[in-house]
Protein backbone atom coordinates (compact mmCIF):
# COMPACT_ATOMS: atom_id res chain seq x y z
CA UNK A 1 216.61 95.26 -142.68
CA UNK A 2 219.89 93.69 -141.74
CA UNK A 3 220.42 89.81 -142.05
CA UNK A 4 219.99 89.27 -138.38
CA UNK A 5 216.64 90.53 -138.61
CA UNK A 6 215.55 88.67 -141.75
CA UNK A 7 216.78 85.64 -139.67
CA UNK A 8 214.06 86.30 -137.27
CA UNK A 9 211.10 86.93 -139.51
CA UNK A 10 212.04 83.39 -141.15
CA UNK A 11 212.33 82.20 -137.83
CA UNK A 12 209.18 83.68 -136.50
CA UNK A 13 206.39 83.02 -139.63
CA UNK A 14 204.36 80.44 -139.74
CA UNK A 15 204.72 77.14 -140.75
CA UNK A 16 203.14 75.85 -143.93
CA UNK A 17 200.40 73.35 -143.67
CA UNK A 18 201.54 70.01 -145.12
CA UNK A 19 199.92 68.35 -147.50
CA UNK A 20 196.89 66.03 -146.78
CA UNK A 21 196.64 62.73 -148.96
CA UNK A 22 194.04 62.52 -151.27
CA UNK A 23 191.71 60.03 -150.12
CA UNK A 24 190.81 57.77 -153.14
CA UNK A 25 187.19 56.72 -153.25
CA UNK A 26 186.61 53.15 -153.39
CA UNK A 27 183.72 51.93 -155.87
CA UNK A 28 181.89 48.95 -154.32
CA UNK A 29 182.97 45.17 -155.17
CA UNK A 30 181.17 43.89 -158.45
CA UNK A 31 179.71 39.99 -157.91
CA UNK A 32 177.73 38.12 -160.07
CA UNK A 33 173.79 36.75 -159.00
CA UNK A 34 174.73 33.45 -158.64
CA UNK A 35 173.86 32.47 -155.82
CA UNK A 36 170.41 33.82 -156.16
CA UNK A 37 169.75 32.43 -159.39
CA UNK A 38 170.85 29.06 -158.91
CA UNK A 39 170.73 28.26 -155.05
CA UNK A 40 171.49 24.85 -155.16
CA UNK A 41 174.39 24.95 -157.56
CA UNK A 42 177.05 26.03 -155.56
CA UNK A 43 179.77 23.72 -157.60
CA UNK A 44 178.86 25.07 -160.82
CA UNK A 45 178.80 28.80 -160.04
CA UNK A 46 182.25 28.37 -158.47
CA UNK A 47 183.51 26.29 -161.58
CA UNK A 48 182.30 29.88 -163.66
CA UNK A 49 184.04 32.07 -161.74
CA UNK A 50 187.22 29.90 -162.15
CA UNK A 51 187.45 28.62 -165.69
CA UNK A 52 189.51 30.54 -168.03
CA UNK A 53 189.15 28.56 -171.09
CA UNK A 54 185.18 29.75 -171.05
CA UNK A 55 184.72 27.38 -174.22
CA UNK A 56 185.22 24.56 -171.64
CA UNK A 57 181.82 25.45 -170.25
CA UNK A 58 179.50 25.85 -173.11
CA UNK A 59 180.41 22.74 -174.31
CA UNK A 60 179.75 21.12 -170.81
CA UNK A 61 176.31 22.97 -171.16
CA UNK A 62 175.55 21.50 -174.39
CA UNK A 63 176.51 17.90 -173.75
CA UNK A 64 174.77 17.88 -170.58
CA UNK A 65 171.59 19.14 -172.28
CA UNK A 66 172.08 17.75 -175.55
CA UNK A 67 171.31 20.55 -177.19
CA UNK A 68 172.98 24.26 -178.69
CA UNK A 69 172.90 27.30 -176.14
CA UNK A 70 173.47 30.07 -178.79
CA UNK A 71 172.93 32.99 -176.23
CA UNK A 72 175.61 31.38 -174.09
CA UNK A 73 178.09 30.91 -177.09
CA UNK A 74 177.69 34.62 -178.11
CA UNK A 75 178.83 35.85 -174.77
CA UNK A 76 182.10 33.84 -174.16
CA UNK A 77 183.02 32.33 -177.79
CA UNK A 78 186.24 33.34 -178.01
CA UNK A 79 187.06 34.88 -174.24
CA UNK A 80 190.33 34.61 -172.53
CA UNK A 81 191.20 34.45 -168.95
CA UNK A 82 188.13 34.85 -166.19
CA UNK A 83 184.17 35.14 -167.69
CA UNK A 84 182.94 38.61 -166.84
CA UNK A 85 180.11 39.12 -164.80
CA UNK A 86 177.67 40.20 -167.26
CA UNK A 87 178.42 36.77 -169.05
CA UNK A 88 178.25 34.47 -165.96
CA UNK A 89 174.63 36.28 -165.34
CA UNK A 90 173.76 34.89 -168.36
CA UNK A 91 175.20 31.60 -168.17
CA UNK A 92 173.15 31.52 -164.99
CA UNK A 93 169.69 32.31 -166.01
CA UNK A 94 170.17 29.71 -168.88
CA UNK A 95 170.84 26.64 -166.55
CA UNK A 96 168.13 28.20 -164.68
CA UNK A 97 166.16 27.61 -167.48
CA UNK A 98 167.28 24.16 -168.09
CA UNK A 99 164.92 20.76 -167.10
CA UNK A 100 165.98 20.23 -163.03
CA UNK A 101 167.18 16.55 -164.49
CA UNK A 102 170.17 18.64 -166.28
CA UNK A 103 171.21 21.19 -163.61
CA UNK A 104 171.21 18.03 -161.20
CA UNK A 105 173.81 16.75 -164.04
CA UNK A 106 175.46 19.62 -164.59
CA UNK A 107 176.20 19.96 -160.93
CA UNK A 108 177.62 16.63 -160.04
CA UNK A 109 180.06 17.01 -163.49
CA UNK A 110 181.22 20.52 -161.45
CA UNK A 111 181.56 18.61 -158.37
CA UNK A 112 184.08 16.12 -159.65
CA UNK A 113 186.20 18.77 -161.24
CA UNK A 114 186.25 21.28 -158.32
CA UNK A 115 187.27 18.07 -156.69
CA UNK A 116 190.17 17.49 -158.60
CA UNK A 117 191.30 21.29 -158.19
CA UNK A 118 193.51 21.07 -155.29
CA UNK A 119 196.71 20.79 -155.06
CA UNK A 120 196.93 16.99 -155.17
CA UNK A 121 194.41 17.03 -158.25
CA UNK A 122 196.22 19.55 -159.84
CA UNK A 123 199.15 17.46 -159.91
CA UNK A 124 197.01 14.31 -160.62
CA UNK A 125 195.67 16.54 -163.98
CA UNK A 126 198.77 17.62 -164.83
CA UNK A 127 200.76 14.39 -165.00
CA UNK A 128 197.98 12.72 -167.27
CA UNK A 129 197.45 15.69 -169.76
CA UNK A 130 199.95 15.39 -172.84
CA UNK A 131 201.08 17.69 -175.68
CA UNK A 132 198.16 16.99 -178.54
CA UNK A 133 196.04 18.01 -175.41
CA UNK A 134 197.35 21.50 -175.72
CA UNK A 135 197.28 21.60 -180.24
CA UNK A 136 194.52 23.17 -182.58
CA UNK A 137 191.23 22.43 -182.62
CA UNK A 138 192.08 21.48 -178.69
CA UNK A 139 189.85 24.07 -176.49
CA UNK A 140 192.82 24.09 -173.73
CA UNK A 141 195.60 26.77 -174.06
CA UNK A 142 199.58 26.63 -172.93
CA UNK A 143 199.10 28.53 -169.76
CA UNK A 144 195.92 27.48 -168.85
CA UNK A 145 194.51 26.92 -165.17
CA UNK A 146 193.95 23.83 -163.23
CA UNK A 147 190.08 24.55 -163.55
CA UNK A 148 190.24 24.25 -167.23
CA UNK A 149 192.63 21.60 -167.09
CA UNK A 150 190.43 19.28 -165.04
CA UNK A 151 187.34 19.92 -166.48
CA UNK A 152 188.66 19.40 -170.32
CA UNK A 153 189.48 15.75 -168.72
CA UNK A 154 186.19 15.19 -167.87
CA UNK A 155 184.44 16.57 -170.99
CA UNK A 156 186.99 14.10 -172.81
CA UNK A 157 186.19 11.32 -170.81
CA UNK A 158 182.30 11.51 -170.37
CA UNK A 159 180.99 13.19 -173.46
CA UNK A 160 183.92 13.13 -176.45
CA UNK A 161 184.90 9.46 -176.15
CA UNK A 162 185.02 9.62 -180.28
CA UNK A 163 187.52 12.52 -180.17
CA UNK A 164 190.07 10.68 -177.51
CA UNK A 165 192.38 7.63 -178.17
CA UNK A 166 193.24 7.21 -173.98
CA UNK A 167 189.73 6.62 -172.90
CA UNK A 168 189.60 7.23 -168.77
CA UNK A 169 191.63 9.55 -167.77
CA UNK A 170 189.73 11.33 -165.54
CA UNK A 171 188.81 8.12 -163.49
CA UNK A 172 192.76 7.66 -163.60
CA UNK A 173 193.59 11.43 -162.25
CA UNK A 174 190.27 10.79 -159.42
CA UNK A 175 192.49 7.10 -158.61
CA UNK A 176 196.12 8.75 -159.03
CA UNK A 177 194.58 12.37 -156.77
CA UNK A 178 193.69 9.66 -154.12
CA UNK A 179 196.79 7.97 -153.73
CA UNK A 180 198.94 10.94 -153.56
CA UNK A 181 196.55 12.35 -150.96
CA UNK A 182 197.20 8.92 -148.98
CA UNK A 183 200.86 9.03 -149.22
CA UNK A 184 201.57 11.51 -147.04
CA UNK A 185 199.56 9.40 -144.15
CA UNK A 186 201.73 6.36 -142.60
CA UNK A 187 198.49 5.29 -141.11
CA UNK A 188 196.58 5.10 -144.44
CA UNK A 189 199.74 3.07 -146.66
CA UNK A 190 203.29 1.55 -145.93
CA UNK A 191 206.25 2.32 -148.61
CA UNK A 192 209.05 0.17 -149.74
CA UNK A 193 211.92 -0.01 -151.49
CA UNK A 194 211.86 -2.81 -154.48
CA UNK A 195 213.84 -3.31 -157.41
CA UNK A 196 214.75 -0.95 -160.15
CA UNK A 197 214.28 -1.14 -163.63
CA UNK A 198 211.44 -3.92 -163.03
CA UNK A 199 207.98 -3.51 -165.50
CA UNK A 200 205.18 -4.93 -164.26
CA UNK A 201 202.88 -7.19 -165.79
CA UNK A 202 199.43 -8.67 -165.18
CA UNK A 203 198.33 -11.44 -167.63
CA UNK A 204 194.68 -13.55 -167.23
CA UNK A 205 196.60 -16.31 -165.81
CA UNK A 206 198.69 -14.12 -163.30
CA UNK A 207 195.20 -12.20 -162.40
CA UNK A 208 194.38 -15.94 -161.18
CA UNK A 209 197.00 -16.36 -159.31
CA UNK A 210 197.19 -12.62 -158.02
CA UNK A 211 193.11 -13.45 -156.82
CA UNK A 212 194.25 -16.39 -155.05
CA UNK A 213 196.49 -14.92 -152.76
CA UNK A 214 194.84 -12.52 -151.75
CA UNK A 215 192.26 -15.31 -151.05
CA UNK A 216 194.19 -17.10 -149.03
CA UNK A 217 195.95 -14.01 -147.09
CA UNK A 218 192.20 -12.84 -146.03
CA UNK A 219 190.35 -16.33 -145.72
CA UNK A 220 186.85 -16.37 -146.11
CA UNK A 221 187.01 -14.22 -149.22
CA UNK A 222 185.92 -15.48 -152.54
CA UNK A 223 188.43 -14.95 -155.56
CA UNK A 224 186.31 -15.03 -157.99
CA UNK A 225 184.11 -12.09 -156.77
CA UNK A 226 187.25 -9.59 -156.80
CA UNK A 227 187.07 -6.54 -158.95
CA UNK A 228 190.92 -5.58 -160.32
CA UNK A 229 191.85 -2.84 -162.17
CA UNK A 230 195.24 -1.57 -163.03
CA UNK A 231 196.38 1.35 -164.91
CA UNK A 232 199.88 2.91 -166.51
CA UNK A 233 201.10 6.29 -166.96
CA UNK A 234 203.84 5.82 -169.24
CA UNK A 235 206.54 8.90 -170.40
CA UNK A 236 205.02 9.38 -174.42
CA UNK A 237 208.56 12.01 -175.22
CA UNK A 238 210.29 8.76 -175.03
CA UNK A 239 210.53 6.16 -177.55
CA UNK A 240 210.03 3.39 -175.88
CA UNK A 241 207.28 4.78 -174.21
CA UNK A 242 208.11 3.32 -170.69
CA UNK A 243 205.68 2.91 -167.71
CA UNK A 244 206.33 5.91 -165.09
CA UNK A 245 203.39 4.57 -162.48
CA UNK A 246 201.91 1.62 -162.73
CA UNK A 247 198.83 1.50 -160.29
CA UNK A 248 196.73 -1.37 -159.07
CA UNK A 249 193.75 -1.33 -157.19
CA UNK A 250 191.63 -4.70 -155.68
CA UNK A 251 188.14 -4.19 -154.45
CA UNK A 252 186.60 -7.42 -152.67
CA UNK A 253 184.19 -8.31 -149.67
CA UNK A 254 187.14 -8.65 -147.30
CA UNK A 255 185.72 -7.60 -143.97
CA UNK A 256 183.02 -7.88 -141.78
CA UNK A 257 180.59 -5.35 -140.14
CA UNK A 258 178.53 -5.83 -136.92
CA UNK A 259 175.97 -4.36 -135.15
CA UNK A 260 173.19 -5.05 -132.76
CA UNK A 261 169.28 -3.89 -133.34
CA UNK A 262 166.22 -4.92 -132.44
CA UNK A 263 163.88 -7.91 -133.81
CA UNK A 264 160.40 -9.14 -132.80
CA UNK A 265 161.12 -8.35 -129.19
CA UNK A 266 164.91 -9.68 -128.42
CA UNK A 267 168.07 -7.88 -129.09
CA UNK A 268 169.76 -9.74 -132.33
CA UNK A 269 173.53 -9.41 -133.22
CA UNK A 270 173.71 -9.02 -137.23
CA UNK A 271 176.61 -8.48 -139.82
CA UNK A 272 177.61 -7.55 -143.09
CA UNK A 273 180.15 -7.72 -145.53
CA UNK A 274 182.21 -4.48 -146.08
CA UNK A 275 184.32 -4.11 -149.38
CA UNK A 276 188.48 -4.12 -148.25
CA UNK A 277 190.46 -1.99 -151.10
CA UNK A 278 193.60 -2.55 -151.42
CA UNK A 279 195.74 -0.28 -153.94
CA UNK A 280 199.49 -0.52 -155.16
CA UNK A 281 201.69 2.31 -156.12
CA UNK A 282 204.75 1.37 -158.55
CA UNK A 283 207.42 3.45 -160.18
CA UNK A 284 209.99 0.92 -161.81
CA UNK A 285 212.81 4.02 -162.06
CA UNK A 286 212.73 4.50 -158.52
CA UNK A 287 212.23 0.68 -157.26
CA UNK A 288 209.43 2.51 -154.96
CA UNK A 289 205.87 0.68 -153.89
CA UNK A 290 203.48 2.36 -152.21
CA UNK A 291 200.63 -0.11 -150.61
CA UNK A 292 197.47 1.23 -149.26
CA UNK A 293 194.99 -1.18 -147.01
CA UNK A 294 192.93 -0.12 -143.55
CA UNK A 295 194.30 -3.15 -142.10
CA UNK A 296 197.94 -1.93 -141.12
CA UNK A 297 200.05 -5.43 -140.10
CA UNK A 298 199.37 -7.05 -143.25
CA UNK A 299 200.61 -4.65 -145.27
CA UNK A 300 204.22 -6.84 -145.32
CA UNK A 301 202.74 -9.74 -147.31
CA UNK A 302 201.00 -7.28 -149.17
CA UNK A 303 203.72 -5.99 -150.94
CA UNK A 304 205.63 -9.37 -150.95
CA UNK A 305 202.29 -10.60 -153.17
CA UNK A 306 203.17 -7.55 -155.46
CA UNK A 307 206.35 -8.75 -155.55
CA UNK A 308 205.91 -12.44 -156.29
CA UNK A 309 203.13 -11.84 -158.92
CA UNK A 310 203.30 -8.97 -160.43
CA UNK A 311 207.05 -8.27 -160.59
CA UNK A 312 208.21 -12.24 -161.26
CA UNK A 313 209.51 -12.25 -158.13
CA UNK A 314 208.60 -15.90 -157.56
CA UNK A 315 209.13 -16.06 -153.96
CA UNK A 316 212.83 -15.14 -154.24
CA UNK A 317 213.17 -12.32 -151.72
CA UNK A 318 217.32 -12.88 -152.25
CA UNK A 319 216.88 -12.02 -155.98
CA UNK A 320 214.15 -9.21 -155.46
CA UNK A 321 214.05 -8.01 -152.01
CA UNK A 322 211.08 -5.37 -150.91
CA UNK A 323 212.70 -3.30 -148.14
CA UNK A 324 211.01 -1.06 -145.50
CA UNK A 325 212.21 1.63 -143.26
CA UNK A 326 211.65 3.29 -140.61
CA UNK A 327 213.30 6.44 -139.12
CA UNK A 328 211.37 6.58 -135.88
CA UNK A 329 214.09 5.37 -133.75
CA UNK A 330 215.98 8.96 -134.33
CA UNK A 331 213.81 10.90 -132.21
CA UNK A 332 215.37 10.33 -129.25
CA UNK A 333 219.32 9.86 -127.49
CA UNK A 334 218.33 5.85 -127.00
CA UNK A 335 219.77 5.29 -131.09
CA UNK A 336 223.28 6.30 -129.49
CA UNK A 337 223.25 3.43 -127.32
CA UNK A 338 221.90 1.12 -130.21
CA UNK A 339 225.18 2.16 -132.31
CA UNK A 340 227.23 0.41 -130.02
CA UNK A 341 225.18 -3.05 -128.91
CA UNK A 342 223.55 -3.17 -132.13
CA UNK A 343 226.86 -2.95 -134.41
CA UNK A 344 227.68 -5.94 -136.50
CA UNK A 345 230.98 -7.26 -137.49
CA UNK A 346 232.40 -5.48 -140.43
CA UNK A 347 231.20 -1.65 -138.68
CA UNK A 348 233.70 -0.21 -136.42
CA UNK A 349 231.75 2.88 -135.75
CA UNK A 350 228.80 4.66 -136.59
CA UNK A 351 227.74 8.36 -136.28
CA UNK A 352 225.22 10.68 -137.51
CA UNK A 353 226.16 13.39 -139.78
CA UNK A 354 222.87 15.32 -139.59
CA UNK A 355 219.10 15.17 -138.94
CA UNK A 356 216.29 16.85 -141.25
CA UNK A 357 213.08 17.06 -138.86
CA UNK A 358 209.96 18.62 -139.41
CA UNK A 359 206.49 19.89 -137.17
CA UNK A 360 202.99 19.03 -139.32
CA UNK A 361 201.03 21.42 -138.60
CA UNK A 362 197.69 22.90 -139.97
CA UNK A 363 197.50 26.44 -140.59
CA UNK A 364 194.72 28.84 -141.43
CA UNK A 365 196.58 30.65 -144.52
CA UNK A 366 195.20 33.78 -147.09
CA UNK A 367 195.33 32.30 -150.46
CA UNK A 368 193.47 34.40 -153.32
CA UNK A 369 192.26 36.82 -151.06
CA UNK A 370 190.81 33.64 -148.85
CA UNK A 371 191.33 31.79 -146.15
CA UNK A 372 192.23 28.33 -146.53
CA UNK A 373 193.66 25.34 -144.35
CA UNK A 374 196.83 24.28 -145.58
CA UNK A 375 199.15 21.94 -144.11
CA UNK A 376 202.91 23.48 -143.46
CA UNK A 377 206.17 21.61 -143.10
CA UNK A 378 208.87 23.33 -142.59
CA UNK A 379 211.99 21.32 -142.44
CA UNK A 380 214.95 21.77 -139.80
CA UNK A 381 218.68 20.74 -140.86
CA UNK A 382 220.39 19.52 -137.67
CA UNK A 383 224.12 19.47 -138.32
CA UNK A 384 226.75 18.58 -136.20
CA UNK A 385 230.07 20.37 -136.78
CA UNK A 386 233.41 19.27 -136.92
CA UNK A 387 234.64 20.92 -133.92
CA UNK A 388 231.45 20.54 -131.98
CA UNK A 389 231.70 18.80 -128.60
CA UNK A 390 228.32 17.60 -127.57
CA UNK A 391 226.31 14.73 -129.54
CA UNK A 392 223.71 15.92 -131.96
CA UNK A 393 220.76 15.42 -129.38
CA UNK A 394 222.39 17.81 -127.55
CA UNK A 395 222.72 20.46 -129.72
CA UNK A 396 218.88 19.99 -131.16
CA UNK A 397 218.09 19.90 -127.28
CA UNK A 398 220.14 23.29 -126.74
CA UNK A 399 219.15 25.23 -130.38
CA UNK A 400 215.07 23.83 -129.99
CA UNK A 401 214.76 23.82 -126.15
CA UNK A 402 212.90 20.58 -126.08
CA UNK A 403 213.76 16.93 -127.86
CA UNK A 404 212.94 15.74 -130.73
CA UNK A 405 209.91 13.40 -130.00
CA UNK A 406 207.62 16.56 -131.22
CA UNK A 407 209.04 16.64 -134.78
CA UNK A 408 208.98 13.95 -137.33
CA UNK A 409 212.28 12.78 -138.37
CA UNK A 410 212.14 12.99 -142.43
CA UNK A 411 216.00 12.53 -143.16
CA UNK A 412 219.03 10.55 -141.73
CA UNK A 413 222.44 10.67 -142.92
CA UNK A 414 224.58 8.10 -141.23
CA UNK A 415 228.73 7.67 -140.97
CA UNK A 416 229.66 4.05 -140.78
CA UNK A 417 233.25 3.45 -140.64
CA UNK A 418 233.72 -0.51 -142.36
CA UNK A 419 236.54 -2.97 -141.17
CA UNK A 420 239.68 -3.60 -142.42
CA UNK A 421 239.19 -6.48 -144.65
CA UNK A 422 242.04 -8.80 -146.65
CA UNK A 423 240.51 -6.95 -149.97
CA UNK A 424 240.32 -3.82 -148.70
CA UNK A 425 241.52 -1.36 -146.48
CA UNK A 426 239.21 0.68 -143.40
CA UNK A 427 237.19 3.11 -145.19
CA UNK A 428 233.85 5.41 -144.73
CA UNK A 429 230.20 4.57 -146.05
CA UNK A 430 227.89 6.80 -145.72
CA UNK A 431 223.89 6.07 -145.96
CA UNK A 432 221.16 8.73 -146.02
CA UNK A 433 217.80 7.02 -145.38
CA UNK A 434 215.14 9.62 -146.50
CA UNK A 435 211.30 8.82 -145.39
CA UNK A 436 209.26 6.78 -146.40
CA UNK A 437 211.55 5.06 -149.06
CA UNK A 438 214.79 6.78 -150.39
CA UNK A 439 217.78 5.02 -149.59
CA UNK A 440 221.32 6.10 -151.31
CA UNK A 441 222.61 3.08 -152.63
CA UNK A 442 224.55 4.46 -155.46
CA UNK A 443 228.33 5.03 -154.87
CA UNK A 444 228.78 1.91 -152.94
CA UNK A 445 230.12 -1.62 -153.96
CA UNK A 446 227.54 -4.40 -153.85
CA UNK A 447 229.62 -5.62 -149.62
CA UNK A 448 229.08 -2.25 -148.29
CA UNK A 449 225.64 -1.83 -149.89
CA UNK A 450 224.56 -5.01 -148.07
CA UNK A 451 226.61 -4.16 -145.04
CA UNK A 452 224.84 -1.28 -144.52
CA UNK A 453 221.83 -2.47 -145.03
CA UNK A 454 222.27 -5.35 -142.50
CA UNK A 455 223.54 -2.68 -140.11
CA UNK A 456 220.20 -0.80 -140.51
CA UNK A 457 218.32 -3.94 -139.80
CA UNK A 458 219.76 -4.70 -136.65
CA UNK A 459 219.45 -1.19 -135.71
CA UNK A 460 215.70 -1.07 -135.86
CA UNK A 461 215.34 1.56 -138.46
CA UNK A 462 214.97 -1.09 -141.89
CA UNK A 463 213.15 -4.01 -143.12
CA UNK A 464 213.42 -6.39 -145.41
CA UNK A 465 210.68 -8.85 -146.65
């Protein structure tokens, strides 16, 4: 057969079946009985099927019901990572065993710490564990989870007060979760820029004065019924041991509540007192205060009462000024206009090197094989070149087709060209304002520091109290 030929039989046979994938048969999903044998413990089934350091939980189990739980302590003495499901079906049949008085207690305990799991309680935890948390005979390991984390807090704090020198510190993580949480809401706390380098301090006699006015600033409220509690999370790798937060929180019958009902046959308008928190937020490296209080205008003399009391501040707002700001102003073109009736003598011009915006939004994201609500901020530089011809609301404008009224403005970085003076020649400042209370103050002299500042002010965007 000649080689044309052979060409055609190749050619003409048929082609080989291809391969078919094997199809890999999938075994059905494994899950614990939980829910069936404990229906009303929904907090502590999910705190079993999340706890690594499986210790954590017989010990909650026996100081809840005062008692050993030897079956429970033969299936996960000693276990690492996630409790298999064999062991949580045991764990669960022996609460179900337990008096109804215990699960109850048992349940509320897994509340609080599946509380304190997010992501602002994780960080809460974190920042109030230390190292001999992590040593021998400690039931917590180096790369342990959050779950763990929070609920060896607890255990510490409400069963093993004889094993723990720093009493509290899961009511602390609960108070520090809360604030966090509340400072990423202008409508829920105000933010200011103090003095660096400042420690706090909050005698008997200060306490008095701190009472009084707050008194005064509310009327109608009695000092002496006012419930305040402070606490410090100081840096223990350093000798010194210096305060890192410093929080302060004031509980008192500061409002009023009203409503109309019903009595012996005529309507009847009635009221009663409500309790008014307010709650400070302090970090003496940073100069920053955070105050928190429903009532939004007040908030000012708030933090000037921090000031004057707490701080030493006296009344002396030259010596130890709180500052504010506010970078609201930047959403729209109207600022450009304000750089040239607002300037002040000493600024020849002013222009803004870029914008940082963001869009809040909540999102449905998959997180562990879930679906969870998170909220995403993605932040936008907005940079003007060099060489670039139109203004920077322009450009946003052209690049975002639409303003910037739909973002919030996060970051402001600011060219401010100072006068010739006798001491000095014309030269550049520049001043990034970064929300709610950064301000760049380093690499200035104490004139254009205050310059700048004073430029802000009239421009809308600062404060100063």
């Amino acid at each position: 057969m000649s080689a044309v030929e052979q060409n055609v039989v190749k050619k003409q046979s048929p082609p080989v079946a291809e391969k078919q994938p094997k199809t890999r048969s999938t075994k059905p999903r494994q899950v614990d009985m939980g829910p069936q044998t404990l229906p009303t413990m929904e907090h502590f089934i999910q705190l079993v099927r999340k706890v690594h350091s499986t210790e954590l939980i017989r010990s909650l189990l026996e100081s809840a019901s005062k008692s050993p739980v030897p079956i429970t302590a033969a299936l996960i003495n000693g276990a690492a990572g996630s409790m298999p499901i064999a062991s949580r079906n045991a764990v669960f049949a022996e609460v179900a065993a337990m008096p109804v008085p215990t699960q109850n207690e048992i349940e509320d305990a897994s509340e609080r710490v599946g509380l304190m799991c997010d992501e602002y309680g994780a960080l809460a935890v974190g920042e109030l564990l230390v190292d001999d948390d992590f040593k021998e005979p400690s039931l917590l390991q180096t790369s342990t989870d959050k779950f763990s984390k929070a609920l060896y807090l607890f255990l510490q704090q409400e069963y093993w007060q004889a094993k723990t020198s720093q009493p509290g510190r899961f009511d602390h993580a609960e108070e520090r979760k809360e604030i966090i949480q509340r400072s990423k809401s202008e409508n829920q706390s105000s933010h200011y820029l103090g003095p660096k380098g400042v420690t706090p301090k909050l005698d008997d006699s200060l306490e008095v004065s701190l009472k009084q006015r707050l008194a005064d600033l509310f009327g109608n409220v009695n000092a002496e019924d006012m419930l305040v509690e402070h606490f410090e999370q100081r840096d223990f790798s350093q000798p010194e041991q210096p305060i890192v937060q410093y929080l302060l929180s004031i509980n008192f019958d500061g409002g009023r509540y009203n409503w109309v009902r019903m009595g012996t046959g005529q309507v009847i308008d009635s009221e009663i007192p409500v309790i008014t928190n307010v709650k400070y937020s302090w970090q003496p490296v940073k100069g920053t205060l955070s105050v928190f209080c429903d009532d939004i205008p007040i908030r000012p003399q708030l933090a000037a009462i921090f000031r004057d009391v707490v701080l030493g501040g006296n009344g002396s707002i030259e010596s130890m000024p709180v500052r504010e700001f506010d970078l609201m102003g930047f959403s729209t073109p109207a600022m450009l206009d304000r750089f040239k009736k607002n300037r002040i003598a000493g600024i020849d011009e002013i222009s803004i090197q870029h914008l940082v915006v963001t869009r809040p939004e909540m999102k449905m994201v998959q997180f562990k094989g879930k679906s969870v609500q998170r909220l995403v901020e993605n932040s936008l530089v907005i940079r003007l070149h060099r060489w670039e011809d139109r203004d920077i609301y322009a450009r946003a404008k052209d690049d975002l087709s639409e303003d910037l009224t739909a973002y919030v403005i996060t970051q402001v970085k600011l060219r401010m060209v100072v006068s010739k003076s006798s001491q000095r020649r014309a030269h550049n400042v520049s001043a990034q304002i970064t929300a709610p209370n950064g301000f760049n103050d380093s690499g200035k002299t104490k004139a254009d520091t205050e310059l700048v500042f004073a430029q802000l002010m009239s421009l809308g965007c600062a404060r100063q109290y």
